[in-house]
PDB file of N, CA and C in Angstrom:
ATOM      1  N   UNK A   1      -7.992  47.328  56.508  1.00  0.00           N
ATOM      2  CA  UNK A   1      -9.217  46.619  56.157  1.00  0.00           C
ATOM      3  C   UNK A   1      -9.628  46.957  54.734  1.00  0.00           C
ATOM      4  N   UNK A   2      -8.450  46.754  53.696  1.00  0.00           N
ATOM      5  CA  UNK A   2      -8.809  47.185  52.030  1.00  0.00           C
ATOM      6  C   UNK A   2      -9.007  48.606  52.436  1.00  0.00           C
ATOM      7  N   UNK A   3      -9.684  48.828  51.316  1.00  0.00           N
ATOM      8  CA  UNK A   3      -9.666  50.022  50.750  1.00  0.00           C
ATOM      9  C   UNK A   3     -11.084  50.821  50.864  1.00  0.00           C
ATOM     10  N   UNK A   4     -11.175  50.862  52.186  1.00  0.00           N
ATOM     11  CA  UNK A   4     -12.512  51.511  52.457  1.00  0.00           C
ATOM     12  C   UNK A   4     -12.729  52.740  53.595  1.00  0.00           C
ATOM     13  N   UNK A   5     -11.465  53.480  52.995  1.00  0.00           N
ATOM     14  CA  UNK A   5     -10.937  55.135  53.814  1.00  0.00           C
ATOM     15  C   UNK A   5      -9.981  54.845  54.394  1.00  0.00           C
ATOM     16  N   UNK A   6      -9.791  55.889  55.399  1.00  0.00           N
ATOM     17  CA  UNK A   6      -8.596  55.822  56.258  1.00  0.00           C
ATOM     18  C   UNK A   6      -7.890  56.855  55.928  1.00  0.00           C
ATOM     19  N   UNK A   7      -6.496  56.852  56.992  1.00  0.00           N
ATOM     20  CA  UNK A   7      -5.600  58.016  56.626  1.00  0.00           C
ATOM     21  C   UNK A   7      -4.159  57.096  57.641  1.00  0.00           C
ATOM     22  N   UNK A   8      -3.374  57.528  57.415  1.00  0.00           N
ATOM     23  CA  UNK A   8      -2.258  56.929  57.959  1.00  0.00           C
ATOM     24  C   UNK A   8      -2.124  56.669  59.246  1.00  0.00           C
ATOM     25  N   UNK A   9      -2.722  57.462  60.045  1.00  0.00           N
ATOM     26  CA  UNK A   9      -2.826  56.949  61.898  1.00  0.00           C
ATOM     27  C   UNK A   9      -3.923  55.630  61.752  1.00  0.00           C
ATOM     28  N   UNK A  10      -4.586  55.048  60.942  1.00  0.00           N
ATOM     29  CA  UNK A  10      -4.987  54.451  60.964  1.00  0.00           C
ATOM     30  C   UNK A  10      -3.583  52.807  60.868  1.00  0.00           C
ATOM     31  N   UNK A  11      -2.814  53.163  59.434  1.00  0.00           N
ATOM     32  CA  UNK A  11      -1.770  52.679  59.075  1.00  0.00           C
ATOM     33  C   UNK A  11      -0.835  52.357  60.559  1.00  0.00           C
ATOM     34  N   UNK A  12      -0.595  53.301  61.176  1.00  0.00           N
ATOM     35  CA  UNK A  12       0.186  53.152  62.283  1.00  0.00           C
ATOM     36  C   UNK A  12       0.066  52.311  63.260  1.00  0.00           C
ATOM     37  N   UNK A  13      -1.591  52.675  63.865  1.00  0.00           N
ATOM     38  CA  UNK A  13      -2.216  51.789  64.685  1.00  0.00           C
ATOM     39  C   UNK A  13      -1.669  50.115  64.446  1.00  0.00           C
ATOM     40  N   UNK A  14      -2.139  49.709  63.495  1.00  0.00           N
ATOM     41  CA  UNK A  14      -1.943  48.447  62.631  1.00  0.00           C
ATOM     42  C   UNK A  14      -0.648  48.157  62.824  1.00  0.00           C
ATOM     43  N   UNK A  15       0.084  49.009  62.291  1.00  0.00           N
ATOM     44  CA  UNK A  15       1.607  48.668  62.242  1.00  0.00           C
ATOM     45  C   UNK A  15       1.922  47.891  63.670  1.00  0.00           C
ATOM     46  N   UNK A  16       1.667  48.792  64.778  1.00  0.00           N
ATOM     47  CA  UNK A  16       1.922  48.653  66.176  1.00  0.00           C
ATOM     48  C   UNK A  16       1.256  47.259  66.549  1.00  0.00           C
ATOM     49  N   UNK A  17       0.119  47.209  66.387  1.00  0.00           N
ATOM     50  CA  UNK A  17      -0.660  45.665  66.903  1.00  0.00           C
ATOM     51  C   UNK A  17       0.016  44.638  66.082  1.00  0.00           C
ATOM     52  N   UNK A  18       0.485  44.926  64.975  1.00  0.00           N
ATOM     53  CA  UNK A  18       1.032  43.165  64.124  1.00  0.00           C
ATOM     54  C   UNK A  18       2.448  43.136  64.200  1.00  0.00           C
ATOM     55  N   UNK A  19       2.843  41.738  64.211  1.00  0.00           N
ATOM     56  CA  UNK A  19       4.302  41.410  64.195  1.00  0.00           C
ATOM     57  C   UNK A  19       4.957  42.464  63.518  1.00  0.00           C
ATOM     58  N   UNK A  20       4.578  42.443  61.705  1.00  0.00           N
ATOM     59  CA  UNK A  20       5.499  42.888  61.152  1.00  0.00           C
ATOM     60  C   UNK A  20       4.792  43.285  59.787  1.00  0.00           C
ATOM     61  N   UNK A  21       5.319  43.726  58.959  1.00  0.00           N
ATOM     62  CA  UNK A  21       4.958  43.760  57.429  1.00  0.00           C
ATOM     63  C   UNK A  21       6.034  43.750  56.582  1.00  0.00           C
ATOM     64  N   UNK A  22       5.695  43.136  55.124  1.00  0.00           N
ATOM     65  CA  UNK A  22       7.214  43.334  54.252  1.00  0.00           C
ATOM     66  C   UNK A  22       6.972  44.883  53.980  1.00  0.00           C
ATOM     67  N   UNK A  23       8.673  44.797  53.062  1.00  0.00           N
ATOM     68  CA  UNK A  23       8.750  46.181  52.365  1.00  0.00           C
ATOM     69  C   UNK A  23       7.847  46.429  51.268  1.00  0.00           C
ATOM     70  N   UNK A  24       7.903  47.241  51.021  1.00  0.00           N
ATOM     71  CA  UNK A  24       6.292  47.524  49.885  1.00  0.00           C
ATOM     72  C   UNK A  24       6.546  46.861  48.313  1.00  0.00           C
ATOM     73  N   UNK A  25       8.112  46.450  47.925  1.00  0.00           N
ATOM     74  CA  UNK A  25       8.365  45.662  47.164  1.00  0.00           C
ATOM     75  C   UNK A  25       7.786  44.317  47.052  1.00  0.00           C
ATOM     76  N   UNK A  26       7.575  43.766  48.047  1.00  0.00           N
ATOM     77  CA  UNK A  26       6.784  42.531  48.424  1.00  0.00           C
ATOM     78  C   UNK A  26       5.708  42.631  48.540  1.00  0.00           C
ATOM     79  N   UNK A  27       4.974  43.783  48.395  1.00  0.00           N
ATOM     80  CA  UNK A  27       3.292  44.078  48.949  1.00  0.00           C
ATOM     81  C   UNK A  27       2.799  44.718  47.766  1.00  0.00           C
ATOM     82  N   UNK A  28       2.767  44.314  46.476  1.00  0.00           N
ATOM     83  CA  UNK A  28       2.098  45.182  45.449  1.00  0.00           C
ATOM     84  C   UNK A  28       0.561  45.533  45.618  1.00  0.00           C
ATOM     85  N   UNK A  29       0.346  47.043  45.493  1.00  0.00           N
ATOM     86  CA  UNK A  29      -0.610  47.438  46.274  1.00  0.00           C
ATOM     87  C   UNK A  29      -2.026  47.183  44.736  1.00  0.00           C
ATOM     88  N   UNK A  30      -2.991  46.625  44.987  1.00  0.00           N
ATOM     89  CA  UNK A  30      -3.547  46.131  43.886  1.00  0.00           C
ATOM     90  C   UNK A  30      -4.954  47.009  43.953  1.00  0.00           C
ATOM     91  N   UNK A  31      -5.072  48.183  44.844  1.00  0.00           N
ATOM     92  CA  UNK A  31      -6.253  48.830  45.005  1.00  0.00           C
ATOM     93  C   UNK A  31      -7.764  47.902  44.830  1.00  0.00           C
ATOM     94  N   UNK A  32      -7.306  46.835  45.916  1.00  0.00           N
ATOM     95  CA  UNK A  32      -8.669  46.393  45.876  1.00  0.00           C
ATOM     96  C   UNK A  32      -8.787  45.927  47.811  1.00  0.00           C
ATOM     97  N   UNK A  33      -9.540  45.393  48.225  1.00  0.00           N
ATOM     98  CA  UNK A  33      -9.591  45.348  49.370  1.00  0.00           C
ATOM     99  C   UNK A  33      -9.949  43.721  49.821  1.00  0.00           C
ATOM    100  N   UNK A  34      -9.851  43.639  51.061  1.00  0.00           N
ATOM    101  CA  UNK A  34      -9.896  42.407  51.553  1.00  0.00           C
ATOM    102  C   UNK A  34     -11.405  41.361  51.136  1.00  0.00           C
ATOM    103  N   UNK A  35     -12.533  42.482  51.533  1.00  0.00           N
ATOM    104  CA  UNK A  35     -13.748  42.239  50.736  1.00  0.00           C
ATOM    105  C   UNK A  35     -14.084  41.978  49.832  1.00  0.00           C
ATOM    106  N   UNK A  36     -12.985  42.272  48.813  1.00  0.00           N
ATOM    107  CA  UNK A  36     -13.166  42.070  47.845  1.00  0.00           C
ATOM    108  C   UNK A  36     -12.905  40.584  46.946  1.00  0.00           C
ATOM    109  N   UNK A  37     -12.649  39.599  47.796  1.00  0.00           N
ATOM    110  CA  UNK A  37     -12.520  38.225  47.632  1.00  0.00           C
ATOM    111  C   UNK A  37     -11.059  37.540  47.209  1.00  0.00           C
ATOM    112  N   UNK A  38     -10.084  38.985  47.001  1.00  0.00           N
ATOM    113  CA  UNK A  38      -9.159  38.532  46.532  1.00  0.00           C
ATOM    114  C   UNK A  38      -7.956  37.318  47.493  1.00  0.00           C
ATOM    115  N   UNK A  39      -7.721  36.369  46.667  1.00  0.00           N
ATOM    116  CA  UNK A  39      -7.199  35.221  47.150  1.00  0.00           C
ATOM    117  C   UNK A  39      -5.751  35.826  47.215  1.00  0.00           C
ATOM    118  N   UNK A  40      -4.626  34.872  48.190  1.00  0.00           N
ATOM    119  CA  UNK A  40      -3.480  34.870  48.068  1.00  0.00           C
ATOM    120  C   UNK A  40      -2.740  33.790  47.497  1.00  0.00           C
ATOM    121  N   UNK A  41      -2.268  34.145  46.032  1.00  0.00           N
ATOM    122  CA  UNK A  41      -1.729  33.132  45.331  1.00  0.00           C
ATOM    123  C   UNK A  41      -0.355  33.022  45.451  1.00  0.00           C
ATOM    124  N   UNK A  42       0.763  32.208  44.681  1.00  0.00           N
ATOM    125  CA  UNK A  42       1.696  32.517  44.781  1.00  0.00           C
ATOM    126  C   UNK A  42       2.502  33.526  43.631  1.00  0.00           C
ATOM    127  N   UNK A  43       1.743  34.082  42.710  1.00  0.00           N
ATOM    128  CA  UNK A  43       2.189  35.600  42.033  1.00  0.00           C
ATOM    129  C   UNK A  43       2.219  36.246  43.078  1.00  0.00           C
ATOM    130  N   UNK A  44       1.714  36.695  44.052  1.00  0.00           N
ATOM    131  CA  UNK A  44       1.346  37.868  45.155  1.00  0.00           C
ATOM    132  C   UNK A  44       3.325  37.485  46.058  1.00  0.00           C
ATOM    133  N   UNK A  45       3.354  36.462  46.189  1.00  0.00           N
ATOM    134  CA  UNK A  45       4.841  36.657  46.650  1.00  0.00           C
ATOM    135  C   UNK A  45       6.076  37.488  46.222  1.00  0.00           C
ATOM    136  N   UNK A  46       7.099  37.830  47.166  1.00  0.00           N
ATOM    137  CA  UNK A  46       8.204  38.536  46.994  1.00  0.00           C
ATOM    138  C   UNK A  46       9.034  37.779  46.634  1.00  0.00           C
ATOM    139  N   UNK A  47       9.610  38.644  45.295  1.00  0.00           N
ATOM    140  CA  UNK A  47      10.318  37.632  44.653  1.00  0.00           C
ATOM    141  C   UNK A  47      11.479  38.873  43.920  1.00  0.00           C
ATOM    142  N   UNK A  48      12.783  38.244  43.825  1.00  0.00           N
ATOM    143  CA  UNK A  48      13.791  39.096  43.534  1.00  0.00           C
ATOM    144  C   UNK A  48      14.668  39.008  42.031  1.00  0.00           C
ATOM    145  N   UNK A  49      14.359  39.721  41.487  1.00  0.00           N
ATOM    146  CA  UNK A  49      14.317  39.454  39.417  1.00  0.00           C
ATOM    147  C   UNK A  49      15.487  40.346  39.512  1.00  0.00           C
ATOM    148  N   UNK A  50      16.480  39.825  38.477  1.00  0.00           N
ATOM    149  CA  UNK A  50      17.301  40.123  37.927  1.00  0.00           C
ATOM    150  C   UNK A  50      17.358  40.279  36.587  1.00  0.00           C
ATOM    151  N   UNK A  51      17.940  41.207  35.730  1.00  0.00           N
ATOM    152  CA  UNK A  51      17.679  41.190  34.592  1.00  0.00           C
ATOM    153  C   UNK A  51      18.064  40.187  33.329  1.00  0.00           C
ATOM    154  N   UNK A  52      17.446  39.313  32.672  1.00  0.00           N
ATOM    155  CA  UNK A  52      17.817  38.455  31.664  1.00  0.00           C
ATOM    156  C   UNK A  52      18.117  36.825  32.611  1.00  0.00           C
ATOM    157  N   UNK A  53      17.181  36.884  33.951  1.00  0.00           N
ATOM    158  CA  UNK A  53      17.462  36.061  34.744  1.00  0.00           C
ATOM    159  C   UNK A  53      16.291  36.046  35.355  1.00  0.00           C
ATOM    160  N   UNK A  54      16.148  34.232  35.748  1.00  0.00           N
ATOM    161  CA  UNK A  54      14.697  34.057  36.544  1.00  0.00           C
ATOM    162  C   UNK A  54      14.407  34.281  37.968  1.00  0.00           C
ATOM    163  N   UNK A  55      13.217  34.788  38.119  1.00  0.00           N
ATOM    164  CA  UNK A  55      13.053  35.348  39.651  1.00  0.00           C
ATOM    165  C   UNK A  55      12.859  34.702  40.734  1.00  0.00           C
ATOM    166  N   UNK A  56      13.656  34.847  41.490  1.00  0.00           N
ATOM    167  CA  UNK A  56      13.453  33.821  43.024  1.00  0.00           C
ATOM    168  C   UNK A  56      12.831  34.314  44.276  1.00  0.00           C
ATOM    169  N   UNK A  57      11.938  33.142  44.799  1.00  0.00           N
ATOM    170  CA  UNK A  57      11.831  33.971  46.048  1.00  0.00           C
ATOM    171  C   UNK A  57      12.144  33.913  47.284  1.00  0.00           C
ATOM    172  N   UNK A  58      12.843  35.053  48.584  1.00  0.00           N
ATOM    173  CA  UNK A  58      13.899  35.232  48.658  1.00  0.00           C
ATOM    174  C   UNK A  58      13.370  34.096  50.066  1.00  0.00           C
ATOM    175  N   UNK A  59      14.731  33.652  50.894  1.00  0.00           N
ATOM    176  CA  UNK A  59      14.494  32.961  51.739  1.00  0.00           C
ATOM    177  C   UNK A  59      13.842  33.361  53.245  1.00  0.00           C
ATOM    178  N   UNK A  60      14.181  34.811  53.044  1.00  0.00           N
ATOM    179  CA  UNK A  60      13.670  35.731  54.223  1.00  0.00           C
ATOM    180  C   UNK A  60      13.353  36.774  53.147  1.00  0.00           C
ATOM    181  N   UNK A  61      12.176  37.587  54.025  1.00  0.00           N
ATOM    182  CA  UNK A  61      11.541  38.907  53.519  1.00  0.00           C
ATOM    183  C   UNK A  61      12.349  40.079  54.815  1.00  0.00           C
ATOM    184  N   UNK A  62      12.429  41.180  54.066  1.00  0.00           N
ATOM    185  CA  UNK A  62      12.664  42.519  54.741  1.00  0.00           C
ATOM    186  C   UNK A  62      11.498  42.850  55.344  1.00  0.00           C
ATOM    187  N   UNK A  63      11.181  42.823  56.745  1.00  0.00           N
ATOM    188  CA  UNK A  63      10.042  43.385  57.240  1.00  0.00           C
ATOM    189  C   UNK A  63      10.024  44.532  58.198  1.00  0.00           C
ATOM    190  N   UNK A  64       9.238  45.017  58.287  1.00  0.00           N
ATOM    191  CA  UNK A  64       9.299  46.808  59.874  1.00  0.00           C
ATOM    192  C   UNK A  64       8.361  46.194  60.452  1.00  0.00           C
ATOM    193  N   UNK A  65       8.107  46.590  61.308  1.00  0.00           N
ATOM    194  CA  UNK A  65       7.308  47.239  62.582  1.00  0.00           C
ATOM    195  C   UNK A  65       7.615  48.827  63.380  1.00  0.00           C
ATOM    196  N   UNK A  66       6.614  48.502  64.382  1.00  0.00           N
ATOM    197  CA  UNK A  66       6.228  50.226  64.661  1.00  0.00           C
ATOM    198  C   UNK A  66       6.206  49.481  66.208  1.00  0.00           C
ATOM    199  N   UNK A  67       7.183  50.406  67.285  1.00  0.00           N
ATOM    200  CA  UNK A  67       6.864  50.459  68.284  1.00  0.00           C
ATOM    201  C   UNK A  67       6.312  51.655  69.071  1.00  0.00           C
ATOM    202  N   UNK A  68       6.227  52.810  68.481  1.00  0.00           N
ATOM    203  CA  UNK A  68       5.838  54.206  68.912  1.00  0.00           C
ATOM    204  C   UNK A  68       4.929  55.122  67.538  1.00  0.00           C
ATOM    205  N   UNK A  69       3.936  55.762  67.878  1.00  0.00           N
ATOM    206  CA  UNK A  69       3.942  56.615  67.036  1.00  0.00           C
ATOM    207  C   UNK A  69       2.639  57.851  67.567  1.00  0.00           C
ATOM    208  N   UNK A  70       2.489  58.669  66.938  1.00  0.00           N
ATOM    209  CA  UNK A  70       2.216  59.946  67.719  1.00  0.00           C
ATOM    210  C   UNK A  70       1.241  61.274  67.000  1.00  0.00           C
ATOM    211  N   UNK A  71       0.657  61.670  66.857  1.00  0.00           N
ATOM    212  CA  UNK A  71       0.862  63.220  66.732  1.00  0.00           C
ATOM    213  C   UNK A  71       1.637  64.548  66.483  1.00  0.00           C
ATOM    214  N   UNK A  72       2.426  64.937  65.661  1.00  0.00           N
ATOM    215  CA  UNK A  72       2.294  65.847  66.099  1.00  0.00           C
ATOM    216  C   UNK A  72       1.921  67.177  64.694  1.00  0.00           C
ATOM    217  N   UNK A  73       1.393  68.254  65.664  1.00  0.00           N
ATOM    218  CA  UNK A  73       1.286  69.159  65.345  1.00  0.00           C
ATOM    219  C   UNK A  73       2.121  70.704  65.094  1.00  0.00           C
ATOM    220  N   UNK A  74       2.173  71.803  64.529  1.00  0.00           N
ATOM    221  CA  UNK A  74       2.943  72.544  63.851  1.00  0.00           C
ATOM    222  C   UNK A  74       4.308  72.167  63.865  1.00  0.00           C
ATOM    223  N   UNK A  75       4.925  73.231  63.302  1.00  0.00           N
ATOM    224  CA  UNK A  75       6.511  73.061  62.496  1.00  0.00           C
ATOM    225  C   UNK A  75       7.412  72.630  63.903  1.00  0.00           C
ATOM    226  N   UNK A  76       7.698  73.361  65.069  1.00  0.00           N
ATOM    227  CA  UNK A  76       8.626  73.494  66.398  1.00  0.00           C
ATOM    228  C   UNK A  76       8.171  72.324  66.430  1.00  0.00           C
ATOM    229  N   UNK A  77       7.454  71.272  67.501  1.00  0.00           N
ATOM    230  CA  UNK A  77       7.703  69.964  67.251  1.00  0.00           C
ATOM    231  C   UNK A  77       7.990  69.239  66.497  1.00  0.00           C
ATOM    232  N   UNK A  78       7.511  69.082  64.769  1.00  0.00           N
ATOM    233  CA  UNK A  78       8.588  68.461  64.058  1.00  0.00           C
ATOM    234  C   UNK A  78       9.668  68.866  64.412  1.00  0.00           C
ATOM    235  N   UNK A  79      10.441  69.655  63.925  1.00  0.00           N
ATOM    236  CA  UNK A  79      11.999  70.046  64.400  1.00  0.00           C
ATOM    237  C   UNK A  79      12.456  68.842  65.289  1.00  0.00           C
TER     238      UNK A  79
END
């Protein structure tokens, strides 16, 4: 919900409830927030530049999702 706190279990949550998200190449992070009126143009698209060559954008995006995620606490569970 922009940029108005949070911490990554927040990130996760999200992840889990939505289809999907692109890779962060496709998501330039513009430190502003949803509130903040910003429109989605077509600069904001993923687009794949080559050097001394014009940029296209691609026919499919690379996207994740999250089907699990968790807690945990001290070092022995990481492990």
């Amino acid at each position: 919900m922009g940029c108005a706190g949070g911490d990554q279990y927040d990130a996760f949550i999200y992840l889990t409830n939505t289809t999907s998200i692109t890779d962060r190449t496709c998501s330039i992070y513009q430190s502003i927030g949803w509130t903040d009126g910003q429109k989605c143009s077509p600069m904001e698209q993923c687009r794949n530049c080559a050097p001394s060559k014009a940029c296209v954008i691609p026919e499919a995006y690379m996207t994740y999702n999250l089907t699990e995620y968790g807690r945990v606490v001290n070092e022995t569970p990481m492990m």
